[in-house]
Protein backbone atom coordinates (compact mmCIF):
# COMPACT_ATOMS: atom_id res chain seq x y z
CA UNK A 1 107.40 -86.89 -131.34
CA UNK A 2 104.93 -84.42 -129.83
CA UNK A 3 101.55 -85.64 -129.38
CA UNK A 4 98.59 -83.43 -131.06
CA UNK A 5 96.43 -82.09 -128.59
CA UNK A 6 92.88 -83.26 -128.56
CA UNK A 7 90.66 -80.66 -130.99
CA UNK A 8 88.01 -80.61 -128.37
CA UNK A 9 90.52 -79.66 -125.39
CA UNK A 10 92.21 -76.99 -127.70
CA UNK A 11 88.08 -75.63 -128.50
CA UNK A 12 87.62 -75.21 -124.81
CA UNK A 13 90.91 -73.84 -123.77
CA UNK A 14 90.49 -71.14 -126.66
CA UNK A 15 86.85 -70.44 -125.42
CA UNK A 16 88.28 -69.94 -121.77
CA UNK A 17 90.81 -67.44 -123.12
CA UNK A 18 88.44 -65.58 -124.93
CA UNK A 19 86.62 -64.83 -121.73
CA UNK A 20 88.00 -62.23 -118.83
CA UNK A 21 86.27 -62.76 -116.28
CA UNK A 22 87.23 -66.63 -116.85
CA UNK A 23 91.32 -65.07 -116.73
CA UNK A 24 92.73 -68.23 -116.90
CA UNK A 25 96.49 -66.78 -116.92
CA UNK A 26 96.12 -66.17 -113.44
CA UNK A 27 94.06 -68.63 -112.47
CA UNK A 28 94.90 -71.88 -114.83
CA UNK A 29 92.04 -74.33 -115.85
CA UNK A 30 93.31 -77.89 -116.12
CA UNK A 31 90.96 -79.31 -119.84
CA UNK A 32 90.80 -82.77 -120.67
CA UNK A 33 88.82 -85.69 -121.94
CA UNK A 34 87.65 -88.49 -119.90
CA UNK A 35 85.13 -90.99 -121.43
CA UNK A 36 83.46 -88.32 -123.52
CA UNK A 37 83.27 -85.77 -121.23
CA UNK A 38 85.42 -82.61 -120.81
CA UNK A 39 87.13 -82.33 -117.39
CA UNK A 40 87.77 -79.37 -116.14
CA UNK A 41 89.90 -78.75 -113.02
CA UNK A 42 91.27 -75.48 -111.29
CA UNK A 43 90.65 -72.43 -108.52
CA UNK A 44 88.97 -69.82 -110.31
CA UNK A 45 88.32 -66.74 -108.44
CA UNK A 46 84.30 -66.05 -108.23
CA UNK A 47 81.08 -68.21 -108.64
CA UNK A 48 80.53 -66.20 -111.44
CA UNK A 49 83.83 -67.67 -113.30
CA UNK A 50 83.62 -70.71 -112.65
CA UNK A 51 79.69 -70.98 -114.26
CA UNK A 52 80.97 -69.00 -117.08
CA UNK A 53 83.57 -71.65 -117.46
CA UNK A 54 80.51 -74.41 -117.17
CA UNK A 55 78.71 -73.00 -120.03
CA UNK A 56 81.12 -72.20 -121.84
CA UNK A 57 82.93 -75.55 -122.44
CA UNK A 58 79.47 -76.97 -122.57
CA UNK A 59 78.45 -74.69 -125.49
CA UNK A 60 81.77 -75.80 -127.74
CA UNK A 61 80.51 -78.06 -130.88
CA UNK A 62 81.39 -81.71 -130.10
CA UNK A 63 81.24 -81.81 -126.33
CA UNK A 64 78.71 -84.13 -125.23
CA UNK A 65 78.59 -83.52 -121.39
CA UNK A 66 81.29 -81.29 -118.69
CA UNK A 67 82.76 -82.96 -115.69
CA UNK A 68 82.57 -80.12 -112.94
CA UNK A 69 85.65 -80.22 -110.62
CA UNK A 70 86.60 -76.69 -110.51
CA UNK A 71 86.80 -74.59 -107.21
CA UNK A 72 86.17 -71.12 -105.75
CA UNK A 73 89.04 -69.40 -104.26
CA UNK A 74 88.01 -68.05 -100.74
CA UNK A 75 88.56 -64.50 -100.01
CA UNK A 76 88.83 -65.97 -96.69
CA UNK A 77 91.67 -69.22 -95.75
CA UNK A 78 89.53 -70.94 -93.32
CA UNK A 79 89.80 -74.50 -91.93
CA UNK A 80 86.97 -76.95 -92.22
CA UNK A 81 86.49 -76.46 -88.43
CA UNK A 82 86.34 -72.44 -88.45
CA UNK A 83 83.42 -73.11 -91.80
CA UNK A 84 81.71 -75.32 -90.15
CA UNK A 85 80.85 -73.25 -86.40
CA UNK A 86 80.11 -70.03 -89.72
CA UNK A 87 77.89 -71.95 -91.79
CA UNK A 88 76.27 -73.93 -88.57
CA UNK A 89 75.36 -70.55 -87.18
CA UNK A 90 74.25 -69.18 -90.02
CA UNK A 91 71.43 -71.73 -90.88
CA UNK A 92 70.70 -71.70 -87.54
CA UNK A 93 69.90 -68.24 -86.97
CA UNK A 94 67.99 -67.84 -90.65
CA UNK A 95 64.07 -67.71 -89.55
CA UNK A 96 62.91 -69.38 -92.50
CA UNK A 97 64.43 -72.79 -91.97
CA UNK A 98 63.13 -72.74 -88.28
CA UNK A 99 61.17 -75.63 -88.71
CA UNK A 100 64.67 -77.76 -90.53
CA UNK A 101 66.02 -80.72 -88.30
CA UNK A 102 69.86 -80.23 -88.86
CA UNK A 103 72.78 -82.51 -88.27
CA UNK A 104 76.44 -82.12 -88.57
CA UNK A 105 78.28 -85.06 -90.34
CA UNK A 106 81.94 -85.43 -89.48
CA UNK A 107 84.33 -88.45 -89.45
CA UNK A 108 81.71 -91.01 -89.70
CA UNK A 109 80.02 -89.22 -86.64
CA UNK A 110 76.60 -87.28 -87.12
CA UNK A 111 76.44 -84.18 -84.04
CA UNK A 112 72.43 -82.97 -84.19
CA UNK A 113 72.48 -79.49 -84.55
CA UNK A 114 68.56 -78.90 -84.19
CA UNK A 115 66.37 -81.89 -83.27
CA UNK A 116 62.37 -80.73 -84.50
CA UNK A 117 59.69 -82.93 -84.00
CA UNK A 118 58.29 -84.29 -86.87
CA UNK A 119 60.68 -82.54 -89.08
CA UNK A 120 57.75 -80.51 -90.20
CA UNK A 121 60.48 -78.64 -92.75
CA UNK A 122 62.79 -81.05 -93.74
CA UNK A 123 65.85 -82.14 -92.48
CA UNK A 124 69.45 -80.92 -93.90
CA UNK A 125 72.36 -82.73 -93.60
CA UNK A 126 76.00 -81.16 -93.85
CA UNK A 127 79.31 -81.65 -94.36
CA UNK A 128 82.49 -79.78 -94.98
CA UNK A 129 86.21 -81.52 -96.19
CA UNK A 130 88.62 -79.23 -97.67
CA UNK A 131 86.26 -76.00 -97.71
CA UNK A 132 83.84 -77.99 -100.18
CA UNK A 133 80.10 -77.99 -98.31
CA UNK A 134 77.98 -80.59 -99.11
CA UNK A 135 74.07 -80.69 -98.41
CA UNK A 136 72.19 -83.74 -98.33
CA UNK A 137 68.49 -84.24 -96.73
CA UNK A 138 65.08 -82.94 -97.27
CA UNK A 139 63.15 -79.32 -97.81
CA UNK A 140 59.89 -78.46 -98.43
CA UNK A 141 60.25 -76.29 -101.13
CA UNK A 142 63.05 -75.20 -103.85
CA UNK A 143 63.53 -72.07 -102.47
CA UNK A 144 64.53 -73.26 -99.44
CA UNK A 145 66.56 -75.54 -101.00
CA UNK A 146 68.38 -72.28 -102.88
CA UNK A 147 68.31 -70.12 -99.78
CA UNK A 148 70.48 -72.61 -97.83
CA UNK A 149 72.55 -73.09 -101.10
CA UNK A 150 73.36 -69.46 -100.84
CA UNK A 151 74.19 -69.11 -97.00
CA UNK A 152 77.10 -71.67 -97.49
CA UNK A 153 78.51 -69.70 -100.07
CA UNK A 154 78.17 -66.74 -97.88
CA UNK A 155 79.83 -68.67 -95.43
CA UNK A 156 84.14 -67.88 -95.47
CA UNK A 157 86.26 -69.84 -96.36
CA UNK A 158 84.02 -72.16 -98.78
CA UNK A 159 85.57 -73.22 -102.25
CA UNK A 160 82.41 -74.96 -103.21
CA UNK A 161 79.05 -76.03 -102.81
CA UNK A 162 77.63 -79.27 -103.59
CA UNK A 163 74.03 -78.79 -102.93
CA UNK A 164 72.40 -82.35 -102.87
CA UNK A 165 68.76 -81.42 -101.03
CA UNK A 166 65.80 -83.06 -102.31
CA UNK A 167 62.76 -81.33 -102.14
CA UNK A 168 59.60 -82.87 -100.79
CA UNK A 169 57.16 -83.04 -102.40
CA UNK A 170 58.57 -82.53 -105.30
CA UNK A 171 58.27 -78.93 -107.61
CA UNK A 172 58.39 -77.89 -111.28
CA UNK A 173 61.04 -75.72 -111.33
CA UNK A 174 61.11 -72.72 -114.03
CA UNK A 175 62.16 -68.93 -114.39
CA UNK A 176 59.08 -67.63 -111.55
CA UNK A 177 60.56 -69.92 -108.56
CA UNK A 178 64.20 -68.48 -109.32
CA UNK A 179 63.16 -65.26 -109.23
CA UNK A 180 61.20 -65.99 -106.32
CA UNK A 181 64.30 -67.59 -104.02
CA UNK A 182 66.66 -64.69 -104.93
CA UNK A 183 63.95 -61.93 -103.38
CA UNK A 184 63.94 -64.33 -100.35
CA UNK A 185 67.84 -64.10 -100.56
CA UNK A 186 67.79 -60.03 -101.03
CA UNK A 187 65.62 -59.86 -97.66
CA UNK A 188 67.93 -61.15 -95.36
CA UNK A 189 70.75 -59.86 -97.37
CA UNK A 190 72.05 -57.12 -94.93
CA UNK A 191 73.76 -55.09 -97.78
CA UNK A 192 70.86 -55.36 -100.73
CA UNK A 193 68.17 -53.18 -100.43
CA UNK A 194 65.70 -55.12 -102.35
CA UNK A 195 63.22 -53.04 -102.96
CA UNK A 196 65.32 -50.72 -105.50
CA UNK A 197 66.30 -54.36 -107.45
CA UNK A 198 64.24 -55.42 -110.38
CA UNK A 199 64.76 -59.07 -111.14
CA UNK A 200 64.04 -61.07 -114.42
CA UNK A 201 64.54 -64.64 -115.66
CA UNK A 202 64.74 -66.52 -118.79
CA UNK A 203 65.77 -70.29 -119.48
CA UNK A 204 68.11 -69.82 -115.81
CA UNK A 205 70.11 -66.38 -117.27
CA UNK A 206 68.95 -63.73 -114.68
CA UNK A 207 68.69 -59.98 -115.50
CA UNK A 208 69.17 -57.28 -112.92
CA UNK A 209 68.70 -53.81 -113.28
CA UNK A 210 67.37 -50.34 -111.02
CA UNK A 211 69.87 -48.13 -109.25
CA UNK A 212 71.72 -48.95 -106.14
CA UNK A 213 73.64 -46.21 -103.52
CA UNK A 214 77.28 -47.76 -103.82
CA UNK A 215 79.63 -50.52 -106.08
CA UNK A 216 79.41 -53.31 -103.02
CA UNK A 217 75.66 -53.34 -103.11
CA UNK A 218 76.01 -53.74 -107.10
CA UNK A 219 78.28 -55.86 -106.31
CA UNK A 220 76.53 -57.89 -104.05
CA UNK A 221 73.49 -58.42 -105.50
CA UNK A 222 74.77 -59.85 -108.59
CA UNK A 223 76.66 -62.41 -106.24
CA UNK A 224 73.65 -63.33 -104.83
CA UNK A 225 72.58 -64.51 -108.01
CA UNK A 226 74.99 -66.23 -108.97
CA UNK A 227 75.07 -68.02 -106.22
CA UNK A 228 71.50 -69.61 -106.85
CA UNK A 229 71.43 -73.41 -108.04
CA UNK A 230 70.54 -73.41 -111.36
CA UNK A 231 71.11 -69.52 -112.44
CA UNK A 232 73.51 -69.78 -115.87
CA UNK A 233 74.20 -65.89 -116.30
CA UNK A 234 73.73 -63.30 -114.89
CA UNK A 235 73.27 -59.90 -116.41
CA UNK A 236 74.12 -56.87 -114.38
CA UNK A 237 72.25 -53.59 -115.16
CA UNK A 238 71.79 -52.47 -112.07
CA UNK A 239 73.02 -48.53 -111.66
CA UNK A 240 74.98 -47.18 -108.97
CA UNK A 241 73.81 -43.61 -108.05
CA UNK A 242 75.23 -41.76 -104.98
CA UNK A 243 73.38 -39.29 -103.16
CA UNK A 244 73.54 -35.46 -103.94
């Protein structure tokens, strides 16, 4: 005898469906129930699907919290080795974490990447297994603690980003500081020119719009957002309008 599938699973697998960008015929979203909670398990193929997957199976009636252990698919096949030098490099080079003590945590074994005295801005921890990055330590601010967020998903290779920094002291966060990190992201951003980009925030669903010269920078700039902890949505109305 066939065992009825549990409402709440069949709620969220029929919200998945209903959502393209989501497409989980090619990329299949394990749903089930675990002490309350909906699971939800899979390789989706953007940032942007998997948070629309988030919110979505938290929005169906009855679910009381979502277990998160969904993936990005890399554009990029990269071993934890090849992400690590990337991402290393990366927050290395970025001026605005300068003043960040790093270290490098692998097999038990901590490798300092940038000794600073005092640790006058914090001190990040990282560590990659399986593609998954996860940051641990200190910032002074949330934006920092977004901007470094973003420059591991930059980074090839990476299915996911478990962004554990702590910010010191502590900040309110709300819709201003979000909109403030992702300018700081569009100026180092090599492909975003920032300055044709309005941005606008409300309860974490971010709003773009103005008029960009080609599809990648469109394109870009809404992955920048998405890539912010704590951004929900993201609303792309940015233009693309070539040259005459």
């Amino acid at each position: 005898m066939a065992v009825a599938e549990d409402p709440i699973v069949k709620q969220v697998r029929a919200a998945l469906e209903g959502e393209p960008r989501v497409d989980i015929h090619h990329h299949p979203v394990r749903v089930s129930v675990a002490a309350g909670a909906v699971v939800l398990e899979g390789e989706l193929e953007s940032i942007a699907a998997r948070k629309r997957a988030l919110r979505l199976a938290a929005a169906v009636d009855g679910v009381t919290g979502v277990v998160d252990r969904l993936h990005v698919k890399p554009a990029q096949q990269r071993g934890d080795g090849e992400i690590r030098d990337a991402l290393s490099s990366l927050l290395l080079g970025e001026s605005e974490l300068r003043d960040c003590a790093m270290r490098l945590l692998a097999k038990g074994r901590a490798e300092t990447l940038r000794d600073v005295p005092a640790q006058r801005a914090g001190a990040i921890d990282l560590a990659i297994e399986e593609g998954v990055v996860t940051l641990e330590g200190t910032v002074i601010s949330l934006s920092h603690k977004r901007l470094v967020g973003v420059l591991a998903w930059w980074t090839p290779g990476v299915r996911d980003v478990i962004n554990s920094l702590e910010v010191a002291p502590p900040e309110e966060d709300n819709d201003g500081e979000l909109i403030d990190a992702l300018g700081l992201v569009y100026e180092i951003d090599p492909v975003v020119r920032h300055d044709q980009i309005t941005v606008s925030c409300h309860d974490g669903v971010v709003t773009l719009s103005g008029a960009v010269g080609t599809e990648e920078e469109r394109r870009r700039a809404e992955l920048d957002a998405w890539a912010l902890f704590a951004v929900d949505d993201v609303i792309n109305a940015i233009e693309v309008r070539t040259a005459p």
